[in-house]
Protein backbone atom coordinates (compact mmCIF):
# COMPACT_ATOMS: atom_id res chain seq x y z
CA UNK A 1 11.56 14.82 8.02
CA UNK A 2 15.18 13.10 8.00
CA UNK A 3 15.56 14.54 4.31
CA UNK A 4 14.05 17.62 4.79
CA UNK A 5 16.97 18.09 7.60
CA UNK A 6 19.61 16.21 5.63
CA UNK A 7 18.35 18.74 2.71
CA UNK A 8 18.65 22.01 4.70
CA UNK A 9 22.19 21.00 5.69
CA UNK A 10 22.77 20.61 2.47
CA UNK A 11 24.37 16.56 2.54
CA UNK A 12 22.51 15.50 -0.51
CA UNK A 13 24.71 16.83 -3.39
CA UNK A 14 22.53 14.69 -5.71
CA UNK A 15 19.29 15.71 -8.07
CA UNK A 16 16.56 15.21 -5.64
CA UNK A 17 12.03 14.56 -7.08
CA UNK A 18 10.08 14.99 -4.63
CA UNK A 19 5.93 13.77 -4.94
CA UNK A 20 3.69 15.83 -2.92
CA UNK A 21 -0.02 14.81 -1.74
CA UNK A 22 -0.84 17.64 0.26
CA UNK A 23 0.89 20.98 1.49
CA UNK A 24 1.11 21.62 5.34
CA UNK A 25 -1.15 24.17 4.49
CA UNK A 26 -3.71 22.85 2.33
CA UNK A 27 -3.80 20.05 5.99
CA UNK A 28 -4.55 23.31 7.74
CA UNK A 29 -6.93 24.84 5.39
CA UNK A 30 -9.01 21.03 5.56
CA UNK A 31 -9.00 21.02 9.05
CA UNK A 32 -10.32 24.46 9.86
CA UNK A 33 -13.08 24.02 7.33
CA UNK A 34 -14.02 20.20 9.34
CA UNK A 35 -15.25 23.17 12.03
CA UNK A 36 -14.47 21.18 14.98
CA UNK A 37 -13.15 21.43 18.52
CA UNK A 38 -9.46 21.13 19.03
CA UNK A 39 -9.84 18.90 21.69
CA UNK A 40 -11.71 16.79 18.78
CA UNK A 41 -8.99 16.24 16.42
CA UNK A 42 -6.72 13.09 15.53
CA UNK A 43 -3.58 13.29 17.06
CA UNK A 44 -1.62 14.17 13.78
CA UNK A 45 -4.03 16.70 12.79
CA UNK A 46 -3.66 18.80 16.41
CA UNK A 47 0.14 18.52 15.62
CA UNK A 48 -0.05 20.34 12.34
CA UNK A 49 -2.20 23.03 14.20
CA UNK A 50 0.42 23.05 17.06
CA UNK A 51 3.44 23.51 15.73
CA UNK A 52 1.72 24.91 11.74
CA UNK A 53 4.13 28.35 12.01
CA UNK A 54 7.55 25.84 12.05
CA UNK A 55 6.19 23.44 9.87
CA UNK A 56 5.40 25.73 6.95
CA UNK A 57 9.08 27.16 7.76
CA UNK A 58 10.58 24.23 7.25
CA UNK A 59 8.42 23.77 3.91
CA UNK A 60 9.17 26.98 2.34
CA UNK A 61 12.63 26.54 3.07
CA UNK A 62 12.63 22.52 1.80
CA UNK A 63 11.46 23.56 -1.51
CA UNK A 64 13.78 25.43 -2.39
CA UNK A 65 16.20 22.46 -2.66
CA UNK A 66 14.06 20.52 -4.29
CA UNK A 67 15.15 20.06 -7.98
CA UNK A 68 11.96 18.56 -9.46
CA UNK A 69 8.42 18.44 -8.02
CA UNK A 70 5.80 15.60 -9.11
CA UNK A 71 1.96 16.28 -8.36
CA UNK A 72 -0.59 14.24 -8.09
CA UNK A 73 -2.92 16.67 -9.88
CA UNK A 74 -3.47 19.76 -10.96
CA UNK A 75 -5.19 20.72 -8.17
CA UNK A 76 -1.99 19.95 -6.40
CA UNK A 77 0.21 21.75 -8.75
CA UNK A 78 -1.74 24.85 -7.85
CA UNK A 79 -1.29 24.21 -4.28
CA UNK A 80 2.55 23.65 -5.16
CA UNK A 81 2.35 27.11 -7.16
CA UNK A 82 0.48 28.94 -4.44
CA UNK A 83 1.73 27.79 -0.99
CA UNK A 84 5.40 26.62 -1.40
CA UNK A 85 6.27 29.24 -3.97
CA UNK A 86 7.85 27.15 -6.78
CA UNK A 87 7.69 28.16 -10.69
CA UNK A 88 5.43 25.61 -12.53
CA UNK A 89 8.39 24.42 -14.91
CA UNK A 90 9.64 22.97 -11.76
CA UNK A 91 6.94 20.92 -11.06
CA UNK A 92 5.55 17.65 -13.82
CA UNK A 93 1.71 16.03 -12.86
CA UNK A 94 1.48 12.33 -12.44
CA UNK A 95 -1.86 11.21 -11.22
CA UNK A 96 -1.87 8.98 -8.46
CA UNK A 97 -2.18 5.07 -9.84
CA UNK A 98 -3.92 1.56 -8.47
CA UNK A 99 -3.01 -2.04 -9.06
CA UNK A 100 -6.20 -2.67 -11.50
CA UNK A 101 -5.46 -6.34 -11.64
CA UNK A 102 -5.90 -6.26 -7.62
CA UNK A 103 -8.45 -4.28 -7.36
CA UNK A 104 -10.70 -5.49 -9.85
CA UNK A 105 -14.85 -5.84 -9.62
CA UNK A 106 -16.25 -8.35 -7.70
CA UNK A 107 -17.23 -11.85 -9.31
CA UNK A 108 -20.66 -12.62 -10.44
CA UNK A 109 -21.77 -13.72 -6.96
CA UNK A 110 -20.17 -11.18 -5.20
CA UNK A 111 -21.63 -8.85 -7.48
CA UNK A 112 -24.92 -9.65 -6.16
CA UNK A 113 -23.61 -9.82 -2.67
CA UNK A 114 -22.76 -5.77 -3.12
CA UNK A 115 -26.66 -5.79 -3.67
CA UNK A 116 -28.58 -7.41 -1.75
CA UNK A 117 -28.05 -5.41 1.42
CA UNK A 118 -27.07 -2.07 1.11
CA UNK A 119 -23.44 -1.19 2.50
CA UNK A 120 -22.09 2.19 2.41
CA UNK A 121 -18.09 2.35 2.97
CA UNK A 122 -15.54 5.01 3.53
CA UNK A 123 -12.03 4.26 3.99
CA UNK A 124 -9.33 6.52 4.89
CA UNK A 125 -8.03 8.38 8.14
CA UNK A 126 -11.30 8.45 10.83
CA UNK A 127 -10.58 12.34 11.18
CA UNK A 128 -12.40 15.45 11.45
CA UNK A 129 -10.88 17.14 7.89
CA UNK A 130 -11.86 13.97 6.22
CA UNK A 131 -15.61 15.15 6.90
CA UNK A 132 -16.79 12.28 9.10
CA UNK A 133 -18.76 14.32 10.88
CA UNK A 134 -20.93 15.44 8.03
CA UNK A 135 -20.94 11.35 6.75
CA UNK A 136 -22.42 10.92 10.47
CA UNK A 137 -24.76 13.69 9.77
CA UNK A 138 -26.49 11.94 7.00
CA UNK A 139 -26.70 8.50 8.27
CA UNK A 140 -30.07 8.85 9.74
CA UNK A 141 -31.72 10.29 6.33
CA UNK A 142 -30.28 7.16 4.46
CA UNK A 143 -31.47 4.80 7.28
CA UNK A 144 -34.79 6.41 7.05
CA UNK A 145 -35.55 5.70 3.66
CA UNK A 146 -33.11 2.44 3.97
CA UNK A 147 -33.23 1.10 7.42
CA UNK A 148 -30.71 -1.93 6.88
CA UNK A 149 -28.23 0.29 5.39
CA UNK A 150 -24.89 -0.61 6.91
CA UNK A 151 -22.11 1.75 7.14
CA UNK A 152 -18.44 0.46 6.98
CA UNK A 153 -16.26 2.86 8.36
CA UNK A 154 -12.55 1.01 7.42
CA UNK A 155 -9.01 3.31 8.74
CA UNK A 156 -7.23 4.53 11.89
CA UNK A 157 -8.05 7.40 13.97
CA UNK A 158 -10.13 9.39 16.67
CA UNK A 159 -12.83 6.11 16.55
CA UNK A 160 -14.54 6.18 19.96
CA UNK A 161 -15.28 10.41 19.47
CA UNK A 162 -17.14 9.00 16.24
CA UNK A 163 -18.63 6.05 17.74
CA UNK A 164 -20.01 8.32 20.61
CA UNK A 165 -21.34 11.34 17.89
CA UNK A 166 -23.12 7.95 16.01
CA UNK A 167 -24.57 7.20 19.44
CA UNK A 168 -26.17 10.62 20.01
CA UNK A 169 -27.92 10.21 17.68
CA UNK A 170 -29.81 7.04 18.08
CA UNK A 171 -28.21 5.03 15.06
CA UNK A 172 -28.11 1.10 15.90
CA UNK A 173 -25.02 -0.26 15.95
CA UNK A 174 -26.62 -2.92 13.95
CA UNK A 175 -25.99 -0.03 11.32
CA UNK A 176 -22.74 0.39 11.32
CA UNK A 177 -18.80 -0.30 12.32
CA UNK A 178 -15.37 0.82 12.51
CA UNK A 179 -12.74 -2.36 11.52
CA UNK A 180 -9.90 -0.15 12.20
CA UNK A 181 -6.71 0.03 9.74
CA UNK A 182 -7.14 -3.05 6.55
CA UNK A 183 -4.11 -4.01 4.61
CA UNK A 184 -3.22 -3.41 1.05
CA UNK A 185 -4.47 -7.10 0.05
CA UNK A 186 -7.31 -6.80 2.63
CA UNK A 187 -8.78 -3.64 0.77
CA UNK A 188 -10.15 -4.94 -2.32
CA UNK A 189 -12.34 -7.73 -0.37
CA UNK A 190 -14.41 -4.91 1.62
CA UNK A 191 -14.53 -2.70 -1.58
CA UNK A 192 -15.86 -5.73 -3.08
CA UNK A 193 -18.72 -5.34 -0.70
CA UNK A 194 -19.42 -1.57 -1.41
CA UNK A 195 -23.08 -0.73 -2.72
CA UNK A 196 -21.55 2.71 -2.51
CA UNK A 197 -18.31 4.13 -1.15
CA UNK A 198 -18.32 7.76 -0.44
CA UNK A 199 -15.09 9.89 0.38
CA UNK A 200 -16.91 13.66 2.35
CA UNK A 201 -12.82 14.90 2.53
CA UNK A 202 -13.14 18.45 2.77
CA UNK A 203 -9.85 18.08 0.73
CA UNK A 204 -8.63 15.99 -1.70
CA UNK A 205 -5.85 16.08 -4.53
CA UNK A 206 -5.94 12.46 -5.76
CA UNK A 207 -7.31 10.24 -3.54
CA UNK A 208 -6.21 6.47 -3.60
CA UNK A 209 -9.08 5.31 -1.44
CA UNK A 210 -11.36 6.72 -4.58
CA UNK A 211 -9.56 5.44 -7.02
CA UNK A 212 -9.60 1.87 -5.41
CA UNK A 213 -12.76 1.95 -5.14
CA UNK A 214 -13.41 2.91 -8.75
CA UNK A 215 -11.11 -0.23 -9.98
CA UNK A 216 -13.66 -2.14 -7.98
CA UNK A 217 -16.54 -0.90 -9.85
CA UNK A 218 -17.68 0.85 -6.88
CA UNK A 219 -20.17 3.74 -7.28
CA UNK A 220 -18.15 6.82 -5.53
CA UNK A 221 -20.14 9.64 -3.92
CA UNK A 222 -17.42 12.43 -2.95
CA UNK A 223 -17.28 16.06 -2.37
CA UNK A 224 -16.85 18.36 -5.69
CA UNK A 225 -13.09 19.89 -4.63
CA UNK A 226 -9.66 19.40 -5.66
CA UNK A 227 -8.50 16.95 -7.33
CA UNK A 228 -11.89 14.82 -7.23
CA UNK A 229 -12.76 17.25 -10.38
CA UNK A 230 -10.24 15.68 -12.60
CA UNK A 231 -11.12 12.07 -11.53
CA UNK A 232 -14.62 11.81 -11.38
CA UNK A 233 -17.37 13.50 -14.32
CA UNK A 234 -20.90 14.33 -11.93
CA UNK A 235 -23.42 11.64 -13.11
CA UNK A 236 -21.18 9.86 -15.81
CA UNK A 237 -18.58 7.50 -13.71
CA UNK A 238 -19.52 8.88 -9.83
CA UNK A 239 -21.43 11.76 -8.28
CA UNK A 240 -20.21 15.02 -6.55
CA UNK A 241 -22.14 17.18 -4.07
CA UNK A 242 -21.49 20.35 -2.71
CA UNK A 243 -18.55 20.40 0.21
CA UNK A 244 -20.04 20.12 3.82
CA UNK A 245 -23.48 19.37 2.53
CA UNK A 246 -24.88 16.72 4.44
CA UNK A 247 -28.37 16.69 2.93
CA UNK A 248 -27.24 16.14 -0.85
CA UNK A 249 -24.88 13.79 0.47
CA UNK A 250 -27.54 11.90 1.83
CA UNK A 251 -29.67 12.23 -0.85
CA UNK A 252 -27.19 11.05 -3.39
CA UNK A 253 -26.31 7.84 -1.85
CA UNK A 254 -29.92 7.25 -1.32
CA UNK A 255 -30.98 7.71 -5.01
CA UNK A 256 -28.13 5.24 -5.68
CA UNK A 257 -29.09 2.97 -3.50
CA UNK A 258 -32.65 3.38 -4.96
CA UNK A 259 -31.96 3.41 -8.87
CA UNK A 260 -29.26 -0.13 -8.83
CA UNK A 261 -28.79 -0.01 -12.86
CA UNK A 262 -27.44 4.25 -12.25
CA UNK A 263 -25.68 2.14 -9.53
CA UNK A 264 -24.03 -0.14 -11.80
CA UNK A 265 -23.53 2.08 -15.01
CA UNK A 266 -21.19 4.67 -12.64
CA UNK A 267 -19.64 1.33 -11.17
CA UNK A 268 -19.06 0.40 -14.82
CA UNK A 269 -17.89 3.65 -16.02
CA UNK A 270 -15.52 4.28 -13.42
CA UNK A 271 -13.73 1.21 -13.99
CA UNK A 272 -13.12 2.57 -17.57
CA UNK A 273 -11.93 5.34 -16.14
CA UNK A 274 -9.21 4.00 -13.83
CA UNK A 275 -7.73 1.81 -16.99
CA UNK A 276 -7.71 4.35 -19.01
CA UNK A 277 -5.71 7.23 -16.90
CA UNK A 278 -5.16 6.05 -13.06
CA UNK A 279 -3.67 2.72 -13.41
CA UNK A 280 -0.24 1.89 -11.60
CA UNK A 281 1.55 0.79 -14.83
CA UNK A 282 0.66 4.13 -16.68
CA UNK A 283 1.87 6.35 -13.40
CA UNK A 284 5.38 4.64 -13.32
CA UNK A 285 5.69 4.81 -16.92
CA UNK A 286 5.58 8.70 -16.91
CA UNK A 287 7.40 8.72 -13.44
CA UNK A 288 10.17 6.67 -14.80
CA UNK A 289 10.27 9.59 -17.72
CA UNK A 290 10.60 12.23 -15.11
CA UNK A 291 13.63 10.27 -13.35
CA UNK A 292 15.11 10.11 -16.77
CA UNK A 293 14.90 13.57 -17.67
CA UNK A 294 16.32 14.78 -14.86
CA UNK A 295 18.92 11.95 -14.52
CA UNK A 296 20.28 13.03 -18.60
CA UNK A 297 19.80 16.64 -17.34
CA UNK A 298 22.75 16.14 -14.69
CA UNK A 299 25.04 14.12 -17.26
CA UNK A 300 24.43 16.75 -19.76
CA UNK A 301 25.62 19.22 -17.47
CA UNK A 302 28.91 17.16 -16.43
């Protein structure tokens, strides 16, 4: 907000790139299609419904100072096209990027560790457009066919509405937990103990939390939106089901957790993938080439 203000009143006289995740109205668009209660929602995601008519003011109007856009994906280059109005030549796609020599696979033992009882993780914002609800829907079918499944729930947000939904519907807590927020360095650890990590966002552009996980050789079970299209190939480095679907969700992570080498050769495969186009190193190379540009733009000009 302090340069969207300092932007408007026009006290930055200096090329300005701006990286954008998410429009306030893609946020919107996620959280009406969660389906749930206002009263339900995470603090942050009430305010965006609150005050959503002088928010996307303020964005409309931002943008148009804005010399140079970076997104993190196509899919949020269209959203950059579509709800702030800006000509694609404005606007250069850098995929998000992870630290692959932090988040690396698990060591032999570990390895094994991820296998011999079955742990399920998500980790991001506990919210209702991140599609925890639907997660929650399809922990009994997995427990059914995999009673000491153990969901890892790992991020801040509305935890005790969750814990309570989990409750009504007779899970054990045995079977699950919330750890709250884990730090950068604390991340890799519980990824290292991911049979599967699943990400139900009912909107994504690039997710880090999916990318992590892939570095880790973690098998990812996500929704099919977004940007989760032009990370992840269905069946060849991670699996996508249908948005909102709680029954191939479930079904998915259980014939992962039932088939261990499809388990591994995903695991495997998404690694390859992460090295090859989302690694850290490779997004600040062709940021850095962005700066530049623009930067020999200006002096050109002068």
């Amino acid at each position: 907000m302090p340069d969207v203000f300092l932007q408007l009143v026009r006290r930055i006289r200096v090329p300005n790139i701006v990286t954008v995740h998410n429009t306030i109205a893609e946020l919107k668009k996620g959280e009406i299609a969660s389906s749930s209660q206002f009263n339900n929602l995470e603090w942050s995601e009430k305010q965006v419904i609150t005050f959503y008519p002088l928010l996307r003011v303020l964005e409309l109007l931002y943008a148009r100072h804005v010399s140079r856009f970076i997104a993190v994906s196509n899919s949020a280059k269209n959203g950059i096209i579509k709800y702030l109005k800006v000509e694609a030549e404005r606007i250069s796609t850098v995929y998000n990027g992870v630290d692959t020599k932090l988040f690396r696979p698990p060591r032999k033992n570990e390895m094994e560790k991820r296998y011999s009882r079955p742990t399920v993780v998500y980790m991001g914002r506990i919210m209702a457009k991140k599609g925890i609800g639907v997660l929650i829907e399809a922990m009994s079918d997995i427990i059914r066919h995999f009673p000491q499944t153990h969901f890892l729930f790992v991020g801040e947000g509305n935890i005790p509405y969750y814990i309570k939904m989990i409750e009504k519907r007779r899970i054990p807590r045995k079977n699950f937990s919330f750890i709250g927020q884990a730090g950068y360095f604390e991340r890799p650890k519980i990824l290292a103990k991911a049979t599967i990590f699943v990400n139900p966002s009912f909107y994504e552009n690039c997710s880090i939390s999916i990318l992590e996980a892939m570095s880790c050789k973690a098998a990812v079970v996500a929704n099919d939106i977004g940007g989760n299209r032009e990370i992840i190939e269905s069946g060849k480095n991670g699996i996508l089901v249908p948005l909102g679907h709680s029954k191939a969700l479930s079904e998915s992570i259980v014939s992962l957790l039932d088939d261990e080498s499809l388990n591994k050769k995903l695991g495997e495969r998404a690694r390859e993938t992460v090295e090859s186009w989302f690694s850290s190193r490779r997004n600040a190379d062709e940021t850095y080439k962005i700066y530049k540009q623009i930067l020999e733009q200006r002096f050109s000009l002068n």
